[in-house]
Protein backbone atom coordinates (compact mmCIF):
# COMPACT_ATOMS: atom_id res chain seq x y z
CA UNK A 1 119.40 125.14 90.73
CA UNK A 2 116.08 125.86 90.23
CA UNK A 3 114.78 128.86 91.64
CA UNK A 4 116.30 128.38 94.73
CA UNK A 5 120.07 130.22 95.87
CA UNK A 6 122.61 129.03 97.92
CA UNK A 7 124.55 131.41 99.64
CA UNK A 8 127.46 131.73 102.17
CA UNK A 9 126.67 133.43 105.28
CA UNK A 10 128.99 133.03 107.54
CA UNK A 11 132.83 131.21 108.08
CA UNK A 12 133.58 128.55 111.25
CA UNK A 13 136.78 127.26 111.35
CA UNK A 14 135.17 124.39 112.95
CA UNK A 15 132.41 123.03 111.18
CA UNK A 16 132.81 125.59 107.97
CA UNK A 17 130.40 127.84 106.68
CA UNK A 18 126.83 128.48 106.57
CA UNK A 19 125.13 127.79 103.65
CA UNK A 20 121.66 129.25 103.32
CA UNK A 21 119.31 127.78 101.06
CA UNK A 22 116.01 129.97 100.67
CA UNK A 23 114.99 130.49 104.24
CA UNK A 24 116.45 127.48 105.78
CA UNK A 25 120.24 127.35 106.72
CA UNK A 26 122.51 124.42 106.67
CA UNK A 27 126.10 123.82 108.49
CA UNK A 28 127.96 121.45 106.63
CA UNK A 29 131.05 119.73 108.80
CA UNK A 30 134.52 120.27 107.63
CA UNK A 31 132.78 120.61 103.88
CA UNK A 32 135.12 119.03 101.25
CA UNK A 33 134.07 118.11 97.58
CA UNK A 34 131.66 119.04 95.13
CA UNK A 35 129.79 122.11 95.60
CA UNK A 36 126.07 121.33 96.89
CA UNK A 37 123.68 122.12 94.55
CA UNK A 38 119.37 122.27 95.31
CA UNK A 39 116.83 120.97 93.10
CA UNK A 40 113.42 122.52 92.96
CA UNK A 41 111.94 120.75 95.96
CA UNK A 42 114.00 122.09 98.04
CA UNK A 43 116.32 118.98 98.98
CA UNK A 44 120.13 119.42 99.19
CA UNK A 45 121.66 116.93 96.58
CA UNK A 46 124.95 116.44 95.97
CA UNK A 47 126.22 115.64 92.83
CA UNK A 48 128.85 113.80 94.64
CA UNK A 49 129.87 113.28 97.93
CA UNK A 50 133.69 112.98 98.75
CA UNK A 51 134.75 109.98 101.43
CA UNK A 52 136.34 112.07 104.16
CA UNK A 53 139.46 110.58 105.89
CA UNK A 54 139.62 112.45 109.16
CA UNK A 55 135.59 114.27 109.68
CA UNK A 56 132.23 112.90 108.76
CA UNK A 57 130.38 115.76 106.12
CA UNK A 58 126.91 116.43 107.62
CA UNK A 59 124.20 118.55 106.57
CA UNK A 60 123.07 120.07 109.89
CA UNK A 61 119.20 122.05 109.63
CA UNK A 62 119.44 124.82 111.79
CA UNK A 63 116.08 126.31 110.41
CA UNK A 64 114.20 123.21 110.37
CA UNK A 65 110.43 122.78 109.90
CA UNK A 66 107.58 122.81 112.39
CA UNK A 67 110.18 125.32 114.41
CA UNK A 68 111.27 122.44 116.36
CA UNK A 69 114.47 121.81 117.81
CA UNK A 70 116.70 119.29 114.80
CA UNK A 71 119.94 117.35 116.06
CA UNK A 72 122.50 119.63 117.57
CA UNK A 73 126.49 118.71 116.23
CA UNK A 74 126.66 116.04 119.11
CA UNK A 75 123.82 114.02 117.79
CA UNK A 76 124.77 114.06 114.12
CA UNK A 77 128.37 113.22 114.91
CA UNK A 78 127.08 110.20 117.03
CA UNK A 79 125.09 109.21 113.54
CA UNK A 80 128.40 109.41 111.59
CA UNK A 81 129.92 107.48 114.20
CA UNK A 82 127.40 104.53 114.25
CA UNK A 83 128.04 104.84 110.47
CA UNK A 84 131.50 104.37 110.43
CA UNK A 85 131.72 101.48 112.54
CA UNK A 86 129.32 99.83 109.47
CA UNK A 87 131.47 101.48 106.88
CA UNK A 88 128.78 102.83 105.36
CA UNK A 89 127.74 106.42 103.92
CA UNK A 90 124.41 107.47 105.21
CA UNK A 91 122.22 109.93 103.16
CA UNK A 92 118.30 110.36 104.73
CA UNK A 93 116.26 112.31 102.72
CA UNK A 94 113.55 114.52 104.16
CA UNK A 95 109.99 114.58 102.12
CA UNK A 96 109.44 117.45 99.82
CA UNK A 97 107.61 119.37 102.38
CA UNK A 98 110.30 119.45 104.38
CA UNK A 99 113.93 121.18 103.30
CA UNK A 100 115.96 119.59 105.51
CA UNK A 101 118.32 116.65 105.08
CA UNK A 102 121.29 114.51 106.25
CA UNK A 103 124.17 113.62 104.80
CA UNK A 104 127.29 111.71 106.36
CA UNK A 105 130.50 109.70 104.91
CA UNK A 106 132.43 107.47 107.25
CA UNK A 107 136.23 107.15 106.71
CA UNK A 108 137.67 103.28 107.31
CA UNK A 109 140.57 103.06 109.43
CA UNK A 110 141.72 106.50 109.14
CA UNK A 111 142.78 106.25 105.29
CA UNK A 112 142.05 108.29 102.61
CA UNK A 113 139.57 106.33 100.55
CA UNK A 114 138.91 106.11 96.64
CA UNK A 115 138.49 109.53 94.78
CA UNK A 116 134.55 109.97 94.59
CA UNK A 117 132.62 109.37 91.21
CA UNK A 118 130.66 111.82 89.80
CA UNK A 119 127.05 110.81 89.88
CA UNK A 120 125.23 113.28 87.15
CA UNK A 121 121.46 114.02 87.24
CA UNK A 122 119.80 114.92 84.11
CA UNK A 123 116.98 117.27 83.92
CA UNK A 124 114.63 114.90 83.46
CA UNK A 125 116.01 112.66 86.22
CA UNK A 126 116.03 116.13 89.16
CA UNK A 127 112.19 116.66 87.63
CA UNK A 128 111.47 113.32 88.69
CA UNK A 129 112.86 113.78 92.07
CA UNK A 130 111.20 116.69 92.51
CA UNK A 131 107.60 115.42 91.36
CA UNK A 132 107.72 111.99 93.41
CA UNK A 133 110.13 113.09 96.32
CA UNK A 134 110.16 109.25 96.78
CA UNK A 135 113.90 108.41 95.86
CA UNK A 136 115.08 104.39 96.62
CA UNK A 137 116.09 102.92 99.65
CA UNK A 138 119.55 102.09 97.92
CA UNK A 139 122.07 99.91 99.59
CA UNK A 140 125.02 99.45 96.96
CA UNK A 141 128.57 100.63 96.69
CA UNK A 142 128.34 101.22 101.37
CA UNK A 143 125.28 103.84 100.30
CA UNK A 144 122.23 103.93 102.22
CA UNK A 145 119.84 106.38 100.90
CA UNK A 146 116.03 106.25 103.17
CA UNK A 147 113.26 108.46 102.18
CA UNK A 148 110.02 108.55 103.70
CA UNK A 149 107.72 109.10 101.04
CA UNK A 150 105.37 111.29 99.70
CA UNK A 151 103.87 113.77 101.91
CA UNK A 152 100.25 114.62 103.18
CA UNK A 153 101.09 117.74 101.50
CA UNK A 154 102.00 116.58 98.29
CA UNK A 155 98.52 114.17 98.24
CA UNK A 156 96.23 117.00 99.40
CA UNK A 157 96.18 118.47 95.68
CA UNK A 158 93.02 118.38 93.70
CA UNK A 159 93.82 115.91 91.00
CA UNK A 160 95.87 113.29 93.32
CA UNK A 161 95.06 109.87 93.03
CA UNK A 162 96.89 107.17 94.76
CA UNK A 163 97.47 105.16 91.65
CA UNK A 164 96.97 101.49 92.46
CA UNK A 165 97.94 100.29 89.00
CA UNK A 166 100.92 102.54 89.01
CA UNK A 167 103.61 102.05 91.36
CA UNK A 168 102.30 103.56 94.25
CA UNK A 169 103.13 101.45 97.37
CA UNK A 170 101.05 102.74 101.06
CA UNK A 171 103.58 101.44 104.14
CA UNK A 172 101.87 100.81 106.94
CA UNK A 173 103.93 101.95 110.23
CA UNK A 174 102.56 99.52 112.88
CA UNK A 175 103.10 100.58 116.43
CA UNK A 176 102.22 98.00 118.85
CA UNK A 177 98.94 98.79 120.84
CA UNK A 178 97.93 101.66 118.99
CA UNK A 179 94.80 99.42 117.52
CA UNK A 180 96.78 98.84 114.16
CA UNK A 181 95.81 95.47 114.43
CA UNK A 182 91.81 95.87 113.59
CA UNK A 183 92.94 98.63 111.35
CA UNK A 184 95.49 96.34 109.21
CA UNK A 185 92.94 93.80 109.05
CA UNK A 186 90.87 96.88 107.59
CA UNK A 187 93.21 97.56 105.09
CA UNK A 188 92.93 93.82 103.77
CA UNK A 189 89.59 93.19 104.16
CA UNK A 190 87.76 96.00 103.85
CA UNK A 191 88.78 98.30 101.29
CA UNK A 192 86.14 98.86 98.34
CA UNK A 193 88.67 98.02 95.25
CA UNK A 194 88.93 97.06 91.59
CA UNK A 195 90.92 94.04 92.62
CA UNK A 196 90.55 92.80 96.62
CA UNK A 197 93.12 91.67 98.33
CA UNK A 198 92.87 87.57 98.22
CA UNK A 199 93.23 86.17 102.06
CA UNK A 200 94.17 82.84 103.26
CA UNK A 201 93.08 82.31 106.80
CA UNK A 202 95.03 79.37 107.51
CA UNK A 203 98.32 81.82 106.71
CA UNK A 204 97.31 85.17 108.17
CA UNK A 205 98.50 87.16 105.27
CA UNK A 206 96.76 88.84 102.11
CA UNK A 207 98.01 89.21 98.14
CA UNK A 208 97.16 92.80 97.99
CA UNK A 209 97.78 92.82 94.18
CA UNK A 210 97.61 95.80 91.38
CA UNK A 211 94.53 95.51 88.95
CA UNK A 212 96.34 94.30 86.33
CA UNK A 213 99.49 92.42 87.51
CA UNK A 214 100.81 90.68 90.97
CA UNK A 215 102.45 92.89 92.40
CA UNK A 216 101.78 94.52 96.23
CA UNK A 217 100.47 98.20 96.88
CA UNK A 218 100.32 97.26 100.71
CA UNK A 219 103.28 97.05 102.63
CA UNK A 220 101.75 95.51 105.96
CA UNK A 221 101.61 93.07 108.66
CA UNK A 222 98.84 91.17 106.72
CA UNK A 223 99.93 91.86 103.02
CA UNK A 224 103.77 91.51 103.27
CA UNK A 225 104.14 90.01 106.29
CA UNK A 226 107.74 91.94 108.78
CA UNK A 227 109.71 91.84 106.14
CA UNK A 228 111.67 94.25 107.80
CA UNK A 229 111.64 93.08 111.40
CA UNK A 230 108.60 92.62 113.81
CA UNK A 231 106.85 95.99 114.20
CA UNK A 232 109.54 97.85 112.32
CA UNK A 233 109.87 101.28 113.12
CA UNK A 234 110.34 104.46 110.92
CA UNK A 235 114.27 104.66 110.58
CA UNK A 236 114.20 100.39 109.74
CA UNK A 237 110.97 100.36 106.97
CA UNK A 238 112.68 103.72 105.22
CA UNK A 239 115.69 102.08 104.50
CA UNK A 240 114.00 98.65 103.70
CA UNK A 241 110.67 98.99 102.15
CA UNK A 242 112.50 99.15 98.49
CA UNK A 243 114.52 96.35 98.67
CA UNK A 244 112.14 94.14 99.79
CA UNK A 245 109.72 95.40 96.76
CA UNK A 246 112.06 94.70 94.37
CA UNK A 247 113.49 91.44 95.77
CA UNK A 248 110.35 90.05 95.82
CA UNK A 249 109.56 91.62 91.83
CA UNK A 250 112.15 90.75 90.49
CA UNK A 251 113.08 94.33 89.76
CA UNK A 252 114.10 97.42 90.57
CA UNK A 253 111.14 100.05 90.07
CA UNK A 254 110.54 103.82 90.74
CA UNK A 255 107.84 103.60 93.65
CA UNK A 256 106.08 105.94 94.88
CA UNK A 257 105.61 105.42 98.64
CA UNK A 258 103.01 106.79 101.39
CA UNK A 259 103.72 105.90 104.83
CA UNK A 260 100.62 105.79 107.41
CA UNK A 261 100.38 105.07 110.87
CA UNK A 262 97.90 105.41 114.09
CA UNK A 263 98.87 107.28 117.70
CA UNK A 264 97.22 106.15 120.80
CA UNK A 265 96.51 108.42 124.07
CA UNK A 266 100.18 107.24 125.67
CA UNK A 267 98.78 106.20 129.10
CA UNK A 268 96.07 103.84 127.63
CA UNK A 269 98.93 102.68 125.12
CA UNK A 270 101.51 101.93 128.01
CA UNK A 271 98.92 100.06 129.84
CA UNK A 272 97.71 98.25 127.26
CA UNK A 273 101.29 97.38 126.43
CA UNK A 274 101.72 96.50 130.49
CA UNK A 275 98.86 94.26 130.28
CA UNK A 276 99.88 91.99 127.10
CA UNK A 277 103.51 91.36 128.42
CA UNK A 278 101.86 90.40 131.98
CA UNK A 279 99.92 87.72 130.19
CA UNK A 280 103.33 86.57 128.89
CA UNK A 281 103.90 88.43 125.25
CA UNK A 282 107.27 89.70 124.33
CA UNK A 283 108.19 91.08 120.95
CA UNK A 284 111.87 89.94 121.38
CA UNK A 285 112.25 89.13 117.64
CA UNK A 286 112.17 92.42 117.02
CA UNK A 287 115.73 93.88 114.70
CA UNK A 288 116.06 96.82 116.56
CA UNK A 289 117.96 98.12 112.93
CA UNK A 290 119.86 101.00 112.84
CA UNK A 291 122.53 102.10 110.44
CA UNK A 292 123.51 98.81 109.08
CA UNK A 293 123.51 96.72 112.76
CA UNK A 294 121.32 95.58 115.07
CA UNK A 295 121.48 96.91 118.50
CA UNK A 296 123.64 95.19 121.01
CA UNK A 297 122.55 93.93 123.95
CA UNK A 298 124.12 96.54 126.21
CA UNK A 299 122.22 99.40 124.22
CA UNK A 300 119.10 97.38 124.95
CA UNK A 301 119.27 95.15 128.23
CA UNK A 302 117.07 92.61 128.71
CA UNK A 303 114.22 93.70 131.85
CA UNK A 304 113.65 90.09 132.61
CA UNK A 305 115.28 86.82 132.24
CA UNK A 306 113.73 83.48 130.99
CA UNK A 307 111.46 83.73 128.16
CA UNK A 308 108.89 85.98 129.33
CA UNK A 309 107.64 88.65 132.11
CA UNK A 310 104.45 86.90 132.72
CA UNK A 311 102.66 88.47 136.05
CA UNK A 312 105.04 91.53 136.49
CA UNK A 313 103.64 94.21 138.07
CA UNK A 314 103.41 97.80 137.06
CA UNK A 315 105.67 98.94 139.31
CA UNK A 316 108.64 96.66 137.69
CA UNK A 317 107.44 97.51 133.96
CA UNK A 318 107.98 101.15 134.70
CA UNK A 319 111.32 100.32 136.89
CA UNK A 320 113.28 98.90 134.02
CA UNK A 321 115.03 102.03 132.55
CA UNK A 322 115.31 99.68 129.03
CA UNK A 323 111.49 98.94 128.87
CA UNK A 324 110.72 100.19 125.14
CA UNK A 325 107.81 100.97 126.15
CA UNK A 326 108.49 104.08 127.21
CA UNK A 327 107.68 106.38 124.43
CA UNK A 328 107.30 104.04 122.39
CA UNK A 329 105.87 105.87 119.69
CA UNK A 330 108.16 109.08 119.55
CA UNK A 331 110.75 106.82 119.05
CA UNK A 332 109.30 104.35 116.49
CA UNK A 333 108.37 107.87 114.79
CA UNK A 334 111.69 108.98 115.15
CA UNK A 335 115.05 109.05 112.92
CA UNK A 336 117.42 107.47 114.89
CA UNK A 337 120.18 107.89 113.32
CA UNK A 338 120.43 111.57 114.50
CA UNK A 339 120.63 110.41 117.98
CA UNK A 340 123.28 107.88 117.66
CA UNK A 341 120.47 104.86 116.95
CA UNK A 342 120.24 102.62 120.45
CA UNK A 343 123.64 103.90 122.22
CA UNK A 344 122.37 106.19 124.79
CA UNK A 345 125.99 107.42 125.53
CA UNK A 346 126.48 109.29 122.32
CA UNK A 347 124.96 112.37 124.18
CA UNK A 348 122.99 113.45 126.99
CA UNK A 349 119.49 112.65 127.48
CA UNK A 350 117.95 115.79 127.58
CA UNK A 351 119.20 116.48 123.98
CA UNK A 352 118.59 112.72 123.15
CA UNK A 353 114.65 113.40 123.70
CA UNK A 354 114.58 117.15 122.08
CA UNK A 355 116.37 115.98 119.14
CA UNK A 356 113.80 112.46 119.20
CA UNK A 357 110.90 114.50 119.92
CA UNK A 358 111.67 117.05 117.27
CA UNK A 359 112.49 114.12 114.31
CA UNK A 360 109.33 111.95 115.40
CA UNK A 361 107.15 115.30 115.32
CA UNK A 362 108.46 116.69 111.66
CA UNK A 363 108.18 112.55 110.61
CA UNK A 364 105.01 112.24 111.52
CA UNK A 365 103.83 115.54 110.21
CA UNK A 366 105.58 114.67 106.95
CA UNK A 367 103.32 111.25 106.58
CA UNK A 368 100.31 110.89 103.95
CA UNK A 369 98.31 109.86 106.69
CA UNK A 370 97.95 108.95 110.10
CA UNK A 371 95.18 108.50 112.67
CA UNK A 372 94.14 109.10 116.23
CA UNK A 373 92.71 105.70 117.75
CA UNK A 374 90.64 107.65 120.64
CA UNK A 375 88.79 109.63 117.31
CA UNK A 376 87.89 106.92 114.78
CA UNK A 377 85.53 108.16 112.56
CA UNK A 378 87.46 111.60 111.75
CA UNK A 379 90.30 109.40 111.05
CA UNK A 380 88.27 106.93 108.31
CA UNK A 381 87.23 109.98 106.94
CA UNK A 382 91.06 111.59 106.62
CA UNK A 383 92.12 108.29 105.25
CA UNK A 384 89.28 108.34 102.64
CA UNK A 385 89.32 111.78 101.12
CA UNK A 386 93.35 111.19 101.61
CA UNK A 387 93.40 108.64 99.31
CA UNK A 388 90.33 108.63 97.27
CA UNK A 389 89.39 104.85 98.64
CA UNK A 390 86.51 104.01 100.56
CA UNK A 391 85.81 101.25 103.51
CA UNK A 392 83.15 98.79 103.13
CA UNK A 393 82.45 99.27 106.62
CA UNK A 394 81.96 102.19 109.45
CA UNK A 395 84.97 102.15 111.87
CA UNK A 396 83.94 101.57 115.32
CA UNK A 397 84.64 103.57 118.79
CA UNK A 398 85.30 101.93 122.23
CA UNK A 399 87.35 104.19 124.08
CA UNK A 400 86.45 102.42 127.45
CA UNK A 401 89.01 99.57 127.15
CA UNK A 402 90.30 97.55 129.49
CA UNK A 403 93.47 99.78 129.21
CA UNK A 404 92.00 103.01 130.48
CA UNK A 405 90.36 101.04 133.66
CA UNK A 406 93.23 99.79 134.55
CA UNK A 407 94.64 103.32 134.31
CA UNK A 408 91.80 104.68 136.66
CA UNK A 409 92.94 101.52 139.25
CA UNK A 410 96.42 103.09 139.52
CA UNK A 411 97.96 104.50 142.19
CA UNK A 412 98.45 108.49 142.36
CA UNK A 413 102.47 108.65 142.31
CA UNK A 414 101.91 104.87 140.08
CA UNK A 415 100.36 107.43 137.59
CA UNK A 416 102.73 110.10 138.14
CA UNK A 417 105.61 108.01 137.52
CA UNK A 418 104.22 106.59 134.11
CA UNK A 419 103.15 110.50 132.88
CA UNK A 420 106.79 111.51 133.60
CA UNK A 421 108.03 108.34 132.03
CA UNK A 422 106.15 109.21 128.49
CA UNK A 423 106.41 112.59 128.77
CA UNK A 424 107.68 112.72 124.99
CA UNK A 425 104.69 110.47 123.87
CA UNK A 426 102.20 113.12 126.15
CA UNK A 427 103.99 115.87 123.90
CA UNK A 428 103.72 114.05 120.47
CA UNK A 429 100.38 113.00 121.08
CA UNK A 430 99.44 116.68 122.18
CA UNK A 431 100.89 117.66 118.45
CA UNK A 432 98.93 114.89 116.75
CA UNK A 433 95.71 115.53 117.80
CA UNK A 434 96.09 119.18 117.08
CA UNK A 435 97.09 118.61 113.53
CA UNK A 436 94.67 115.69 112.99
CA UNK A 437 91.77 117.96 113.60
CA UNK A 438 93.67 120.82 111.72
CA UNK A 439 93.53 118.15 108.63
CA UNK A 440 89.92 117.05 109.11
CA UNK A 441 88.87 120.85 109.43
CA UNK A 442 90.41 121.19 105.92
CA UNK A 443 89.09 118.64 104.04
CA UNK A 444 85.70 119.52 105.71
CA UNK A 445 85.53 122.33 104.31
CA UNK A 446 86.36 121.61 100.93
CA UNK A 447 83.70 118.75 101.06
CA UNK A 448 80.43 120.21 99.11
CA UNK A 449 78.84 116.62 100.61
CA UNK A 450 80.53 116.40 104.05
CA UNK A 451 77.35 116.08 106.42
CA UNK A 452 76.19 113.33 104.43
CA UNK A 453 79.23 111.82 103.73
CA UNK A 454 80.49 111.81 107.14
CA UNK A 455 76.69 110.47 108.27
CA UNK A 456 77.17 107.13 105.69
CA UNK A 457 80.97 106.65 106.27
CA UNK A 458 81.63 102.76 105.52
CA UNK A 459 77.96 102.57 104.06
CA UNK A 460 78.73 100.48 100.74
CA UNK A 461 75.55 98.79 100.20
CA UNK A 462 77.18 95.50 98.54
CA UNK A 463 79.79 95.00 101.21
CA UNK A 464 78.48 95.98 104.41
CA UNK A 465 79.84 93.97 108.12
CA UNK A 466 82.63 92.59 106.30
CA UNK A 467 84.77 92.24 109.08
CA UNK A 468 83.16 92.45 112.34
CA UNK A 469 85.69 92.73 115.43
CA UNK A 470 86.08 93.62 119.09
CA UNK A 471 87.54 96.58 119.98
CA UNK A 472 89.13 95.24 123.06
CA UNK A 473 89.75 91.63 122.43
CA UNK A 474 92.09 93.12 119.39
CA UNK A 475 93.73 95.98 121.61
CA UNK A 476 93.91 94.45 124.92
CA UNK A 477 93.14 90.99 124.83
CA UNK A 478 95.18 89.21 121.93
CA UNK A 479 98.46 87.32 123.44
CA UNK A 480 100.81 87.00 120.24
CA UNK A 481 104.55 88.61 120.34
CA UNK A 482 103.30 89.42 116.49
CA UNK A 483 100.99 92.15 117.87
């Protein structure tokens, strides 16, 4: 157990005791097996986890990081539910900055299932754990275990490197609009490395390749391709990433993995997302995966019927109650397992968009990275002394799109309507930008060469204008439903 203590604090005949694990306290459901144990991290393990007949077992954070508000009962029983009807047990684990996690067993049919298997960690094994705090995406034996990587705390140490002949994998979180388009292409083109990713134009995709064997540090649009569903969103690529890595190796490895991702201003976003389905784009081939199954159709109704929404108007886009573009990025930043994944019944939906709000907010805090599209420059500069790699070429700024005009040609309540709409992107984006410049103020001052490195950013002599692009035409302008 580390130096950590578990303790009982209190009794519930309902959902059983309290179990308090250094400052944070956790509420299992109806606990039943093994006794919980805590490796150094932080992370509740269990060194088995007993299939419950009658109750799901769930690990509810009542302290949880950030102070912000973590799924009540309501929500976490709606997760167990969505689990059961997949048969599956569900186990998301939280980074190691974070010391919260969820656990939850389905039963099937009501019967007592097989006696659980003790699953023993060595030392060496919990050390490991503890040190990467990047555990598989397993899906074997009805287990799904999702982690979402390393940490920006865990990077932000002295000696890190992200070790590119290793088996360090960066998972690139692509929300639609946000400009991760120009900054994927980056990410492929760009980069100043030992061994540069090989592009065939004619296929729009990269071999983003270790030094010294072929296998992928990039998990991307460009380098990978959607192997886990068009534009997959946090709770899909956690519980996918590994599977695809080692289907495609051959092999099951210990990966390290470091999830990045860019936030847009929420109004520009919207628009810009209003403006690409007007010209006729859809991202209908989208999985919409949650907890083993796609969502169903009555989760997720259709807002228009044919193959496209070509010339609606704003006033329809913000009438359909299904659009996803409404806060689109909490929820693509979100666990959604904790609010019962795409059924919108499983609780009410003022505790659907705390408990959203709160998971996107701690998820996105818990990345390596992530950047700000309205502040370009501080964000090349985070993902640089993040990562130890450098761009070939300076990031550029455009912040008077398309989108934002058409913002300023709204209507007063038009606005109104689409601020109240994405009122949980307003809030996340509100949190983003203060921790974004709470990160670059750190690794400022830490920087003995910051004015001059910050001056020359993307300044390689040997590579410079690699990839030239437009800032709209890749935002705004591009009609694909792969954007």
């Amino acid at each position: 157990m580390g130096n950590n203590s578990i303790n009982r604090v209190d009794d519930d005949d309902e959902v059983g005791p309290l179990i308090k694990v250094n400052s944070a306290l956790f509420r299992p459901l109806k606990f039943q097996g093994n006794p919980l144990t805590c490796d150094k991290s932080g992370i509740i393990i269990a060194t088995w986890v007993c299939a419950l007949s009658k109750r799901s077992m769930i690990l509810q954070p009542d302290i949880p990081p950030y102070n912000e508000i973590v799924a009540p009962p309501g929500a976490l029983g709606a997760a167990a539910a969505q689990a059961s009807s997949t048969g599956a047990l569900m186990v998301h684990q939280s980074s190691s900055s974070s010391s919260s996690a969820l656990l939850s067993s389905s039963s099937s049919h009501g019967h007592q299932q097989s006696q659980p298997q003790s699953q023993p960690q060595t030392q060496q094994q919990q050390q490991h754990l503890s040190a990467l705090a990047s555990t598989k995406s397993i899906q074997q034996n009805n287990i799904i275990i999702a982690n979402p990587g390393l940490s920006y705390d865990d990077v932000l140490n002295e000696d890190f490197q992200f070790d590119m002949d290793g088996h360090d994998v960066m998972v690139f979180l692509h929300i639609q609009k946000t400009g991760g388009t120009s900054f994927g292409r980056h990410l492929v083109h760009d980069l100043d490395l030992k061994r540069p990713c090989e592009c065939q134009r004619q296929r729009k995709r990269c071999y983003c390749f270790r030094p010294h064997r072929n296998e992928n540090w990039l998990f991307s649009r460009y380098s990978t391709g959607w192997r886990c569903g068009l534009h997959a969103d946090w709770t899909e690529l956690t519980s996918c990433v590994d599977q695809v890595l080692d289907k495609n190796e051959g092999e099951s490895a210990k990966r390290r993995y470091f999830y990045i991702s860019l936030i847009r201003e929420p109004l520009a976003r919207y628009m810009s997302e209003y403006r690409h389905v007007k010209r006729g784009a859809t991202w209908k081939n989208s999985r919409h995966w949650c907890l083993g199954r796609q969502a169903t159709q009555k989760e997720l109704p259709p807002c228009y019927k044919g193959d496209d929404w070509l010339d609606v108007t704003i006033d329809d886009f913000a009438g359909c109650e299904s659009n996803l573009a409404t806060n689109r990025q909490t929820r693509m930043l979100a666990d959604l397992a904790l609010v019962g994944c795409y059924n919108k019944s499983a609780m009410p939906a003022h505790e659907r968009d705390r408990v959203m709000l709160a998971s996107a907010k701690r998820n996105l805090a818990s990345m390596a990275y992530f950047g700000l599209t309205e502040y370009q420059k501080i964000s090349q500069y985070i993902f640089e002394e993040t990562f130890n790699l450098r761009f070939a070429i300076p990031f550029e700024q455009h912040n008077n799109t398309l989108s934002v005009s058409a913002i300023h040609n709204l209507r007063p309540d038009q606005r109104r309507k689409i601020e109240e709409l994405n009122s949980l992107d307003i809030e996340l984006y509100a949190f983003a930008k203060n921790l974004l410049f709470e990160r670059f103020e750190h690794l400022k001052a830490r920087d003995n060469d910051f004015e001059k490195r910050f001056a020359n950013l993307g300044n390689i002599y040997y590579k410079q204008g690699v990839t030239e692009f437009n800032w709209d035409s890749n935002i705004d302008e591009t009609v694909s439903t792969e954007h």
